[in-house]
N, C-alpha and C. Protein backbone atom coordinates (compact mmCIF):
# COMPACT_ATOMS: atom_id res chain seq x y z
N UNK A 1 0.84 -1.19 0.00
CA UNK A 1 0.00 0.00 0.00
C UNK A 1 0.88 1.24 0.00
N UNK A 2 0.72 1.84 -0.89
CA UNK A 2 1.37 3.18 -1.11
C UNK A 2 1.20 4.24 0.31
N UNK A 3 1.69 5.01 0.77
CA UNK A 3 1.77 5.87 1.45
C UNK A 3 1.34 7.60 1.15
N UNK A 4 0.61 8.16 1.78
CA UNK A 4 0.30 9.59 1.33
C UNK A 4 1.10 10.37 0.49
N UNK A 5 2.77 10.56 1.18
CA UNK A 5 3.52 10.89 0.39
C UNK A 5 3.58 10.20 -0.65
N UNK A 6 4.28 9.14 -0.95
CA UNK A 6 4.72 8.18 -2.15
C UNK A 6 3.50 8.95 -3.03
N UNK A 7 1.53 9.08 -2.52
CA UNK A 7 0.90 9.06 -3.48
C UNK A 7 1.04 10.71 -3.59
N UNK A 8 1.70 12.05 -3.46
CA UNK A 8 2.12 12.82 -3.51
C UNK A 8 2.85 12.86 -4.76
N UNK A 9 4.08 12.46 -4.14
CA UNK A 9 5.32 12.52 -4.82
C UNK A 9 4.44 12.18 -6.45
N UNK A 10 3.77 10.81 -6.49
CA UNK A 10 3.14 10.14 -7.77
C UNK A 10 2.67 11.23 -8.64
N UNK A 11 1.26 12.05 -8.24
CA UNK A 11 0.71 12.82 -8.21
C UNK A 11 1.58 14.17 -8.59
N UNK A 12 2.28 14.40 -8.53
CA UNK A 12 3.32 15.71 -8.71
C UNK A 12 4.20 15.60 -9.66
N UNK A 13 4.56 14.31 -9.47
CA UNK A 13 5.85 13.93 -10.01
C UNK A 13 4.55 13.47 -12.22
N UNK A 14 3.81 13.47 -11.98
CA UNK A 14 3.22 13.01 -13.20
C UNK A 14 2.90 14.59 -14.00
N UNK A 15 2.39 15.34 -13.30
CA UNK A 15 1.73 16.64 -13.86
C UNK A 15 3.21 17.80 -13.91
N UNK A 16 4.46 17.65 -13.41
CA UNK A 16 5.56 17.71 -13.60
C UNK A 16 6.22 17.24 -15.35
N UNK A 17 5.71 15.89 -14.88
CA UNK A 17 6.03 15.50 -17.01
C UNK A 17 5.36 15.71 -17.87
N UNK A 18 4.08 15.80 -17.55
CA UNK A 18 2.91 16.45 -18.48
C UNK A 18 3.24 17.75 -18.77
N UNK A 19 3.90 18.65 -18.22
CA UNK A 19 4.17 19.78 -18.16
C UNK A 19 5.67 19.73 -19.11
N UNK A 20 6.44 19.46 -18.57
CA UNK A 20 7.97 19.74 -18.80
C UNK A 20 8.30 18.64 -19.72
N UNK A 21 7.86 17.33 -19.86
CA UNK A 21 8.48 16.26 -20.48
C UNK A 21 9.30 15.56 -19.05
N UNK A 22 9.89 14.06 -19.62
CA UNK A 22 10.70 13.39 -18.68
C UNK A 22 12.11 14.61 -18.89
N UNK A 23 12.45 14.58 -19.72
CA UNK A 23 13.64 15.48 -19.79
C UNK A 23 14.38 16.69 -18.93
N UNK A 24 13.18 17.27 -19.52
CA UNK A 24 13.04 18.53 -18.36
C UNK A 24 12.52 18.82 -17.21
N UNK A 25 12.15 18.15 -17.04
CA UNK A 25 11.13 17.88 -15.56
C UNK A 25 12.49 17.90 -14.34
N UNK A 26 11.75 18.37 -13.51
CA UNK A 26 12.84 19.25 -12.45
C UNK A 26 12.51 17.84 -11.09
N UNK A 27 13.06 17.14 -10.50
CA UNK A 27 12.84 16.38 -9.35
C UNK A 27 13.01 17.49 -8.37
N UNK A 28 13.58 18.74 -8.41
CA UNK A 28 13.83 19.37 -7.02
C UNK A 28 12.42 20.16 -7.20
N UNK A 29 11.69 20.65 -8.05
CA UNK A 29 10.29 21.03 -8.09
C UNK A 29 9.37 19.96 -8.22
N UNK A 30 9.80 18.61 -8.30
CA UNK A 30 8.39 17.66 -8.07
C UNK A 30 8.77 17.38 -6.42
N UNK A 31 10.10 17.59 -6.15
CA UNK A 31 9.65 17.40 -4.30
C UNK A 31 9.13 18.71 -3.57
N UNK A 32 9.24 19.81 -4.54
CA UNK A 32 9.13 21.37 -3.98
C UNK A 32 7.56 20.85 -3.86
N UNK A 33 6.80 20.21 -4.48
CA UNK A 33 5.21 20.41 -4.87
C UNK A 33 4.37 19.40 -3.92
N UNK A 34 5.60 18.30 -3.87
CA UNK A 34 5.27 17.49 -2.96
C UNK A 34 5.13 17.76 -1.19
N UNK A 35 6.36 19.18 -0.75
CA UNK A 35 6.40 19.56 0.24
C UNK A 35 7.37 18.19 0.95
N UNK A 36 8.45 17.89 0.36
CA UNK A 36 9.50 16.96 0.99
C UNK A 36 10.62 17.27 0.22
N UNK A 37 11.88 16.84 1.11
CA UNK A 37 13.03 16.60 0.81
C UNK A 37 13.63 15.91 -0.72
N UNK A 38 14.27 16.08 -1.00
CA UNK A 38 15.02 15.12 -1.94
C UNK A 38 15.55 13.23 -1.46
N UNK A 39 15.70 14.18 0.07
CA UNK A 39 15.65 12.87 0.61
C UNK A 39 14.65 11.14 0.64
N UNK A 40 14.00 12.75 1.04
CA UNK A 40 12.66 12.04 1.76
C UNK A 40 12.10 11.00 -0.26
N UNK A 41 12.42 11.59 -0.91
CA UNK A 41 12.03 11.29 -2.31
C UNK A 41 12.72 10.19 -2.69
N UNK A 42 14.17 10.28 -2.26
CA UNK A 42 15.31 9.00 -2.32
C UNK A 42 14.71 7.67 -1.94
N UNK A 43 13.99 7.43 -0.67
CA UNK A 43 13.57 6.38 0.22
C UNK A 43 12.63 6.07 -0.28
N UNK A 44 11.82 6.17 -1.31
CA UNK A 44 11.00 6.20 -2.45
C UNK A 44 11.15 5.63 -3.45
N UNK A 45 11.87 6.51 -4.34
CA UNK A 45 12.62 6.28 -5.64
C UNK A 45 13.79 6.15 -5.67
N UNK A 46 14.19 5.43 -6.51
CA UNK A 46 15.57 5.35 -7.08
C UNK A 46 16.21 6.50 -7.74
N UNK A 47 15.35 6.80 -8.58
CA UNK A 47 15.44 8.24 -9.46
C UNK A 47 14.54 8.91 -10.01
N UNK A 48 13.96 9.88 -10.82
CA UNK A 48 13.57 9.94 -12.02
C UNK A 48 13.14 9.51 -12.82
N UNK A 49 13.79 9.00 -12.88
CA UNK A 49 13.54 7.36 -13.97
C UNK A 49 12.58 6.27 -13.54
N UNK A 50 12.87 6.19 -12.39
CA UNK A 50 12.30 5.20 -11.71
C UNK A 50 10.75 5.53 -11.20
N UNK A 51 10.85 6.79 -11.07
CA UNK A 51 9.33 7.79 -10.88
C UNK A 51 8.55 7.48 -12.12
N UNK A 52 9.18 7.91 -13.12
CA UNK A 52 8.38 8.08 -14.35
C UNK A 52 7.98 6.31 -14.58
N UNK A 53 8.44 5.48 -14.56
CA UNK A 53 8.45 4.23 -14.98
C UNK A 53 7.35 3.75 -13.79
N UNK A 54 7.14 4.09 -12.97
CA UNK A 54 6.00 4.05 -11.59
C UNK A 54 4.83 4.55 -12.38
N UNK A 55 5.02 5.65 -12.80
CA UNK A 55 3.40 6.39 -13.19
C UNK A 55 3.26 5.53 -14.69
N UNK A 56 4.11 5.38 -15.29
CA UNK A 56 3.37 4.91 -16.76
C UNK A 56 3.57 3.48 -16.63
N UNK A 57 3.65 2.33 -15.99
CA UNK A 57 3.76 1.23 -15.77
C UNK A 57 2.92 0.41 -16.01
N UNK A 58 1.32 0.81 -15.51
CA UNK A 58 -0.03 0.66 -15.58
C UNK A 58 -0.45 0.52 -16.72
N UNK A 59 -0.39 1.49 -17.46
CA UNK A 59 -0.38 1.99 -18.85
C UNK A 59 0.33 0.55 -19.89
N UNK A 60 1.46 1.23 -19.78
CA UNK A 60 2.03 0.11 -20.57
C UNK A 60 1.77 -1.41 -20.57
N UNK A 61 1.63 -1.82 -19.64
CA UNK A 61 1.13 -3.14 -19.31
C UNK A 61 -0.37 -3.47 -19.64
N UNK A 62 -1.33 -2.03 -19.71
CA UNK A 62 -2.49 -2.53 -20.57
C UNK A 62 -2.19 -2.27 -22.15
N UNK A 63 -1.58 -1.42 -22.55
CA UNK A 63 -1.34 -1.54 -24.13
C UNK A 63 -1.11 -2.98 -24.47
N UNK A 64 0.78 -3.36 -24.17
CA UNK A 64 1.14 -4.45 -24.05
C UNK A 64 0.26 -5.62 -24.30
N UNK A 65 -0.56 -5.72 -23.47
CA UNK A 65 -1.07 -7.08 -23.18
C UNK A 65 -2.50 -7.13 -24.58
N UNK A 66 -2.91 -5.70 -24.99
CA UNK A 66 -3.38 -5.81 -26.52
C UNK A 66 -2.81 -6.45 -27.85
N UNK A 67 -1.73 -6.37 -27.60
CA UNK A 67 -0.52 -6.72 -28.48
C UNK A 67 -0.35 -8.17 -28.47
N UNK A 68 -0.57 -8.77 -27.58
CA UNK A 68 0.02 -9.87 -27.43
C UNK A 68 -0.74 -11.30 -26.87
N UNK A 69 -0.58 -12.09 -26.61
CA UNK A 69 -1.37 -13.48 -26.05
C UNK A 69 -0.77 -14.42 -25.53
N UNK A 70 -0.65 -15.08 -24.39
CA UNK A 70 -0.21 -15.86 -23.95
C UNK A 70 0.21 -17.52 -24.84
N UNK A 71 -1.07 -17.90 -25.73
CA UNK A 71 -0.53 -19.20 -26.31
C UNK A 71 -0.57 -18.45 -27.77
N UNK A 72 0.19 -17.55 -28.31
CA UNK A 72 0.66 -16.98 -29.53
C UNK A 72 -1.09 -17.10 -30.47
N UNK A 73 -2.07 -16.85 -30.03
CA UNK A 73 -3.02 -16.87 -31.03
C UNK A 73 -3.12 -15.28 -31.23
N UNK A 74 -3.93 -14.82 -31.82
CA UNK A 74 -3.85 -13.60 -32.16
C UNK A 74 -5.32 -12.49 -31.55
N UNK A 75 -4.55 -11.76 -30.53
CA UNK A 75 -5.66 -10.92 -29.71
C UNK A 75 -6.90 -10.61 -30.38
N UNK A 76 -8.06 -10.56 -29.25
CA UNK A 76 -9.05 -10.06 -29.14
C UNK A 76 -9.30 -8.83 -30.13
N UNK A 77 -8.56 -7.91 -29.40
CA UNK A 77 -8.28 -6.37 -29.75
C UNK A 77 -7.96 -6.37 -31.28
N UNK A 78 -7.32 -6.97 -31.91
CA UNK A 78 -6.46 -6.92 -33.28
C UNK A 78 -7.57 -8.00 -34.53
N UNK A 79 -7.93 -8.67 -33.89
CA UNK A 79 -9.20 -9.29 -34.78
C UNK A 79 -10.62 -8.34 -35.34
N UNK A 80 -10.39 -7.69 -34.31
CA UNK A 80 -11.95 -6.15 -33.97
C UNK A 80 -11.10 -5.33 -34.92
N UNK A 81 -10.08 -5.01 -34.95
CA UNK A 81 -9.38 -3.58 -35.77
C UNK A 81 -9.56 -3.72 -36.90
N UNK A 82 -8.84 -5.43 -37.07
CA UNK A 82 -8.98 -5.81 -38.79
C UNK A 82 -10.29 -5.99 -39.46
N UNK A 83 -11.46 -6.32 -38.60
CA UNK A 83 -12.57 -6.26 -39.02
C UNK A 83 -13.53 -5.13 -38.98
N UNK A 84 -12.78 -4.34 -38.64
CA UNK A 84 -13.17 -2.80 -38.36
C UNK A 84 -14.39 -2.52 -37.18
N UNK A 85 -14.40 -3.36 -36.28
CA UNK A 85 -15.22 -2.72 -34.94
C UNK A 85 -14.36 -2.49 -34.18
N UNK A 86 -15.28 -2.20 -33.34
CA UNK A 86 -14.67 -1.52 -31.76
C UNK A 86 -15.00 -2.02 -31.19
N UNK A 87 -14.20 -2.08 -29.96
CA UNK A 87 -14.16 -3.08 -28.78
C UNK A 87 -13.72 -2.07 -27.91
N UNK A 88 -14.87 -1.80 -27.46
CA UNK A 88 -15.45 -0.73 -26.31
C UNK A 88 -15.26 -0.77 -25.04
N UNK A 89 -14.43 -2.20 -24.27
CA UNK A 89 -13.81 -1.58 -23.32
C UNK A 89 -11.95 -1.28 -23.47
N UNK A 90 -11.87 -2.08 -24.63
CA UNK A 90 -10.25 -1.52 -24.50
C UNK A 90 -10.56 -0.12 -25.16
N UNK A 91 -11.60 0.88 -26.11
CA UNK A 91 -11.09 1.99 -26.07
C UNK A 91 -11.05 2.83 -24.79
N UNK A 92 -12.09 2.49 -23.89
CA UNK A 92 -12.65 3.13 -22.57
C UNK A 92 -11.45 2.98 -21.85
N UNK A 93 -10.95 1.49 -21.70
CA UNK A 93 -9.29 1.85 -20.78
C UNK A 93 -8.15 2.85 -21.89
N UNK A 94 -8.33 2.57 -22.78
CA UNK A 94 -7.50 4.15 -23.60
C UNK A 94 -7.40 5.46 -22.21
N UNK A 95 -9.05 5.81 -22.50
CA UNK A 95 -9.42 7.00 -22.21
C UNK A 95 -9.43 7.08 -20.38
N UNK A 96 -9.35 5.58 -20.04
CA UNK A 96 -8.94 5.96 -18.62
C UNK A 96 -7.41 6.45 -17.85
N UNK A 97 -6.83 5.75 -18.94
CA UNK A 97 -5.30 6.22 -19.06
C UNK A 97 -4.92 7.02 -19.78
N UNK A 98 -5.78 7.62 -19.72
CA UNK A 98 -5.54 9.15 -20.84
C UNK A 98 -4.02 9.57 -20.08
N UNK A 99 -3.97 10.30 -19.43
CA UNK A 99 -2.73 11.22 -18.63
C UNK A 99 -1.29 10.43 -19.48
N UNK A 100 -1.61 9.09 -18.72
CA UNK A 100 -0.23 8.07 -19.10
C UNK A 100 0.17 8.12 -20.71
N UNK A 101 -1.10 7.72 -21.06
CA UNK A 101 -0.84 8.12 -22.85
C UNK A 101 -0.12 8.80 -23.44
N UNK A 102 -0.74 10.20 -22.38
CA UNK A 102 0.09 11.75 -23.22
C UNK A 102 1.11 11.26 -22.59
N UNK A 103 1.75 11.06 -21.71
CA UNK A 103 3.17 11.15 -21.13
C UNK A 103 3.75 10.17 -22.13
N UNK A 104 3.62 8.78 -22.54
CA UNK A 104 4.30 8.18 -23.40
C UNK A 104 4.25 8.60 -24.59
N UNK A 105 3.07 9.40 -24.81
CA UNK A 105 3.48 10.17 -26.54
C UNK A 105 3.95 11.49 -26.63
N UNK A 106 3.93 11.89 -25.44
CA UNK A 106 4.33 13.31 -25.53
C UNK A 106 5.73 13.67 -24.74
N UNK A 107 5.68 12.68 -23.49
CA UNK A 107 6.94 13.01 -22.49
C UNK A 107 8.00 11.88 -22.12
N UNK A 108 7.57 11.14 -23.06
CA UNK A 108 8.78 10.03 -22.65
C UNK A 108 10.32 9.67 -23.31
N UNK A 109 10.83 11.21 -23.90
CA UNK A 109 11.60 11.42 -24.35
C UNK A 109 13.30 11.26 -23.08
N UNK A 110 13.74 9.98 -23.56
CA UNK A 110 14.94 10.27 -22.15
C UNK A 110 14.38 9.17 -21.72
N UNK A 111 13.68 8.45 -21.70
CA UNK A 111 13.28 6.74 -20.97
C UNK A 111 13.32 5.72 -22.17
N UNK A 112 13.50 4.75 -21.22
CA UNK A 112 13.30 3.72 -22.47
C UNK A 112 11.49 3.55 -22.72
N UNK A 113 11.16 3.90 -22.77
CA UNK A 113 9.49 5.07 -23.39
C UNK A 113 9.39 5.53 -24.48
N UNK A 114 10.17 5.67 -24.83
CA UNK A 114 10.58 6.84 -26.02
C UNK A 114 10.05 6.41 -27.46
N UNK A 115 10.30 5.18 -27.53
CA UNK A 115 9.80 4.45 -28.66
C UNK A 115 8.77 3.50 -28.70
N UNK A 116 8.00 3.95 -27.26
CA UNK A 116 6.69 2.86 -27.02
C UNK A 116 6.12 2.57 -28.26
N UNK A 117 5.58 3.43 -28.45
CA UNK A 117 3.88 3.44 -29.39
C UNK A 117 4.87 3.04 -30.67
N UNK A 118 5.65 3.31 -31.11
CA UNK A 118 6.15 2.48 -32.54
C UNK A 118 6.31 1.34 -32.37
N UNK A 119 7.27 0.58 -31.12
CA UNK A 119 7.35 -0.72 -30.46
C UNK A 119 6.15 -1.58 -30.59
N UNK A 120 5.11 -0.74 -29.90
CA UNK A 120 3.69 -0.89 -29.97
C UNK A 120 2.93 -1.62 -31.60
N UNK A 121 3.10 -1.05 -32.34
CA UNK A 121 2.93 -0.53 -33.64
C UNK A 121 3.29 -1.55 -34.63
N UNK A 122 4.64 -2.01 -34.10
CA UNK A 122 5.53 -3.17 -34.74
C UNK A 122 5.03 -4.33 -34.27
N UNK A 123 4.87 -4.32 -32.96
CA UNK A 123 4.43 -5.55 -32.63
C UNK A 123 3.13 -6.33 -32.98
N UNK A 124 1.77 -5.35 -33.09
CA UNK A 124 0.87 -5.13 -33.47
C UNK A 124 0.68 -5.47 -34.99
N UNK A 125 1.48 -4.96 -35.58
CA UNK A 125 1.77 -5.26 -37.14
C UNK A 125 1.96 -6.05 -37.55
N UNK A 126 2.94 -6.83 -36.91
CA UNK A 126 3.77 -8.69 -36.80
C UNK A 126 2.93 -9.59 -36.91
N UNK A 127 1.52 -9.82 -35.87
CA UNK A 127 0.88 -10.25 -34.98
C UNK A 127 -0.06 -9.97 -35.94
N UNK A 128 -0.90 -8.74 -36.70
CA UNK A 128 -1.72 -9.14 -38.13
C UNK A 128 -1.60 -9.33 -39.06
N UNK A 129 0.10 -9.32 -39.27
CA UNK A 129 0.69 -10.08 -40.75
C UNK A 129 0.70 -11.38 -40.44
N UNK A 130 0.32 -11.94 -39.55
CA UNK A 130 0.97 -13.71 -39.36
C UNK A 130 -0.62 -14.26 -39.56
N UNK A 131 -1.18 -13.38 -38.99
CA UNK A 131 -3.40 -13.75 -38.60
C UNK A 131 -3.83 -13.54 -40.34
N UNK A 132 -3.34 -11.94 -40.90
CA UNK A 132 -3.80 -12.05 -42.07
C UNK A 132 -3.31 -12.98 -42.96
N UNK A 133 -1.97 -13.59 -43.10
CA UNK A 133 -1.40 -14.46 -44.07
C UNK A 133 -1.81 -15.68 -43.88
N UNK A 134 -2.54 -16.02 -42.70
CA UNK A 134 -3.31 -17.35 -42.60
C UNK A 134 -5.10 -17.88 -43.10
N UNK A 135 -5.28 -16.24 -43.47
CA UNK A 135 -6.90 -16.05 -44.01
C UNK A 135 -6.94 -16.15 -45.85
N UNK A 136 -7.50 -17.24 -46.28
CA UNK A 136 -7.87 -17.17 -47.76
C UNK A 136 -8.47 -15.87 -48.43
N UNK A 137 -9.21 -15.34 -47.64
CA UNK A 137 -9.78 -14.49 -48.31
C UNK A 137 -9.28 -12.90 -48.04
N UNK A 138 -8.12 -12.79 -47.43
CA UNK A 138 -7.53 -11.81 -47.32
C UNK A 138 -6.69 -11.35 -48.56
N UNK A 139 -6.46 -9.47 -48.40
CA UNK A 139 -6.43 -9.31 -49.48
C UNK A 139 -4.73 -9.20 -49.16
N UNK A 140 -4.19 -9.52 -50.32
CA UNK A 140 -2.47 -9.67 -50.12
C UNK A 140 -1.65 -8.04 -50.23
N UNK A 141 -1.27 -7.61 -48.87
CA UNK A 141 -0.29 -6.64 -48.56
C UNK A 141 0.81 -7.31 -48.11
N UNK A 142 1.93 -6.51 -48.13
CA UNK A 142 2.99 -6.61 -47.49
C UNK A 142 3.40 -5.93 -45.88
N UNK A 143 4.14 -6.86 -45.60
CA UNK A 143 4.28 -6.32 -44.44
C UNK A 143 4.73 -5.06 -43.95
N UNK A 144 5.28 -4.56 -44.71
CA UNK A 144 5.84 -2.88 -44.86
C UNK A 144 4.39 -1.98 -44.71
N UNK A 145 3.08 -2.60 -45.81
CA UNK A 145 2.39 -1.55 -45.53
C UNK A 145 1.45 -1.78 -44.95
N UNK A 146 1.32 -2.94 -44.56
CA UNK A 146 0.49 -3.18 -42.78
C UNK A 146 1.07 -2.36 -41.89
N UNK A 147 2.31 -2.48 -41.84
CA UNK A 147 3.32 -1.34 -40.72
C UNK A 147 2.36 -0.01 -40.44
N UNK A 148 2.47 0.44 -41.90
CA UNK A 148 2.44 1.70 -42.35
C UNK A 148 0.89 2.32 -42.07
N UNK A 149 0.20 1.51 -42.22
CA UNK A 149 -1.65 1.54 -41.94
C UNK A 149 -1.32 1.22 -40.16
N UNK A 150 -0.98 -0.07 -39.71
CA UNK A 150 -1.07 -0.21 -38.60
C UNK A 150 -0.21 1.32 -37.34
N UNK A 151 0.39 1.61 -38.24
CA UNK A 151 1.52 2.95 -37.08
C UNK A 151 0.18 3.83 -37.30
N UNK A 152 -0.23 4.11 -38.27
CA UNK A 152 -1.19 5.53 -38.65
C UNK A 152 -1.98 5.66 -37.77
N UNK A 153 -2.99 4.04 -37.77
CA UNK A 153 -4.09 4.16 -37.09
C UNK A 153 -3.94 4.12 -35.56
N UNK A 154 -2.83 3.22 -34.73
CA UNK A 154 -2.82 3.40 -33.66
C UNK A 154 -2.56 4.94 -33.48
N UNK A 155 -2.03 5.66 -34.03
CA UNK A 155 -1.46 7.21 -33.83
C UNK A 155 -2.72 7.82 -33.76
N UNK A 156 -3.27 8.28 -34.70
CA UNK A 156 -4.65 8.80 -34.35
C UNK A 156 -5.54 8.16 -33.59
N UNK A 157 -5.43 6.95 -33.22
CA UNK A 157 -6.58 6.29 -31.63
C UNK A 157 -5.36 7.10 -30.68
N UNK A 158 -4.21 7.30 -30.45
CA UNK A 158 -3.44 7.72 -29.48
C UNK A 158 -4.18 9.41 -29.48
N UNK A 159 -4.23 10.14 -30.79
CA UNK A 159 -4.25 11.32 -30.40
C UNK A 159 -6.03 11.66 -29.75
N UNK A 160 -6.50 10.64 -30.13
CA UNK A 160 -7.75 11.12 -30.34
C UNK A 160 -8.09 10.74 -28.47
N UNK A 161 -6.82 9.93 -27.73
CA UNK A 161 -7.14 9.88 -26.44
C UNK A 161 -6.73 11.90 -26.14
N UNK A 162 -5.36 11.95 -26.54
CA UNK A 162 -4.82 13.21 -26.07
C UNK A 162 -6.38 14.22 -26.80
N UNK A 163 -6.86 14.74 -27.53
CA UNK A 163 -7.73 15.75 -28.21
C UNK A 163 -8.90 15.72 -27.23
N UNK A 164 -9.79 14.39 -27.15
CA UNK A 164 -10.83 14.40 -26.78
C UNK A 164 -10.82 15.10 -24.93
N UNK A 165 -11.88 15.56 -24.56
CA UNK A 165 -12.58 15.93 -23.47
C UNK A 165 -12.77 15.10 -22.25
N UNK A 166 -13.59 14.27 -23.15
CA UNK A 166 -14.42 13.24 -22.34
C UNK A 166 -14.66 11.64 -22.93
N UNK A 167 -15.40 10.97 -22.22
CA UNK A 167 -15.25 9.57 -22.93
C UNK A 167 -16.54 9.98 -24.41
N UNK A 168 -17.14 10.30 -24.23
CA UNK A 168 -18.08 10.32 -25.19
C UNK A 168 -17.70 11.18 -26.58
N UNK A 169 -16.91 12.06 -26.36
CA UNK A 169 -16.12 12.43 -27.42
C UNK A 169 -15.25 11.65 -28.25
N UNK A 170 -14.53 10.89 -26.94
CA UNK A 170 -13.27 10.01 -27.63
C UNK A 170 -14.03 8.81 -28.64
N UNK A 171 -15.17 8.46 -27.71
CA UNK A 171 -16.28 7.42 -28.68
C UNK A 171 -16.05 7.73 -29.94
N UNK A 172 -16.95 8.97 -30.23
CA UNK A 172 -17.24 9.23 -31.76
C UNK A 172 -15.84 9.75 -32.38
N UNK A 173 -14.62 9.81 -32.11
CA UNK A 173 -13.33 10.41 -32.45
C UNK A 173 -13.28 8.49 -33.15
N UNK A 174 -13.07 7.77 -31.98
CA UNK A 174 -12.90 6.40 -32.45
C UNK A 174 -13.38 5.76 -33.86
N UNK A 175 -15.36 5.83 -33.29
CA UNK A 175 -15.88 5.65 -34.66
C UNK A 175 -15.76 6.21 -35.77
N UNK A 176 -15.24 7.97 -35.90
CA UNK A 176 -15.18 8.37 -36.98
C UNK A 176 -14.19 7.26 -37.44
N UNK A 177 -12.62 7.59 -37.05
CA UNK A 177 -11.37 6.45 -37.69
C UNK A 177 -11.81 5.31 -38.15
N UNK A 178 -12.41 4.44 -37.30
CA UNK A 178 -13.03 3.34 -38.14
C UNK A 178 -13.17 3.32 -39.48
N UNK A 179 -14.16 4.27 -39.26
CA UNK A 179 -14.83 4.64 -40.55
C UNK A 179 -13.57 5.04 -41.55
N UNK A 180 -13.03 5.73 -41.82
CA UNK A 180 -11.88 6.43 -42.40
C UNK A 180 -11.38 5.35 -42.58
N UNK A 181 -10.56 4.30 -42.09
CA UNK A 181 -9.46 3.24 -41.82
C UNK A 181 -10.00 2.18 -42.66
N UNK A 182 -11.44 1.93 -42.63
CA UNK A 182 -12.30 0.90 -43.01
C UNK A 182 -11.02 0.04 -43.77
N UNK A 183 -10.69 -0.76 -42.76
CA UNK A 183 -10.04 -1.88 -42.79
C UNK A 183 -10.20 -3.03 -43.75
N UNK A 184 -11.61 -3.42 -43.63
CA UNK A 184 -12.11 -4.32 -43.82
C UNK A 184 -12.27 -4.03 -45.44
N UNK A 185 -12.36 -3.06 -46.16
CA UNK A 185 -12.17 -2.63 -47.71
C UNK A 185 -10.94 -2.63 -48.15
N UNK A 186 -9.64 -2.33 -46.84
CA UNK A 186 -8.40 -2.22 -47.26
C UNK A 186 -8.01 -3.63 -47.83
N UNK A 187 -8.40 -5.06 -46.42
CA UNK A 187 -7.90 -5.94 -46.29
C UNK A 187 -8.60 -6.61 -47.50
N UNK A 188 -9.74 -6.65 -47.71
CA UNK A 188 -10.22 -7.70 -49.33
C UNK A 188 -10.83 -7.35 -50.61
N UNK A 189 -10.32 -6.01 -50.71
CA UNK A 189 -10.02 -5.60 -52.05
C UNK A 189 -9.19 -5.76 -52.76
């Protein structure tokens, strides 16, 4: 169980990178905000690093686990994309991790973060070149421009967490892309 401070420091130390980036982000003004020591921050964290990797941890580990499957079949999440629906609670955890999002697309410059969402992107890509090359009736791309569709569209579901307001915005931000992306014309035409 986290501690008041620790959830301080968390809390400060996040709207600190939202603000400044990991880069620039000042630890002697995320303990100034916190109202503690550097010390007191030490017995805590390791570093910086180790802060930032605390707040987006959550995050990453729900992207991640979209990406991927325990006995190598091919996710939930990535079957819905290629067939062009939505799957309405992984966009809703998007939008619950909104904050984390922006920090990995906007502030995770200086962590090994830095290259999430392409990491993301690649992996994602891999994972519907192997699902699509096993479907007869799929339409034959290469893996270069699955990449290239697959980076796009996660990018705009990323921005459309950062743009939107509220969940009901991000909804129809979602469905518009769909629509736009229409997958399902790309893949068997």
């Amino acid at each position: 169980m986290k501690d008041e401070i620790t959830e301080s420091i968390i809390e400060c130390g996040k709207n600190e990178f939202l603000e400044n980036g990991f880069e620039k982000a000042s630890l002697q003004e995320i303990c100034k905000k916190s109202n503690i020591t550097t010390g007191a921050f030490y017995r805590r964290f390791k570093s910086k690093t180790d802060l930032f990797e605390t707040i987006v941890s959550p995050s990453v580990l729900s992207v991640k686990n979209l990406v991927s499957s325990p006995n190598d079949d091919v996710p939930t999440f990535i079957r819905k994309v290629l067939k062009g629906k939505q799957d309405e609670d992984t966009l809703l955890n998007f939008f619950e991790h909104r904050d984390n999002i922006i920090l990995l697309l906007n502030a995770a410059e200086g962590t090994k973060y830095a290259e999430f969402f392409h990491n993301v992107a690649k992996s994602m890509s891999d994972v519907a070149y192997k699902y699509l090359s096993s479907m007869e009736e799929a339409h034959e791309i290469s893996e270069e421009e699955l990449h290239i569709f697959m980076s796009s569209y996660l990018q705009a579901i990323f921005e459309a967490v950062v743009h939107a307001q509220n969940k009901d915005e991000y909804r129809t931000y979602v469905e518009n892309l769909n629509k736009f992306y229409n997958w399902e014309k790309i893949l068997t035409d």
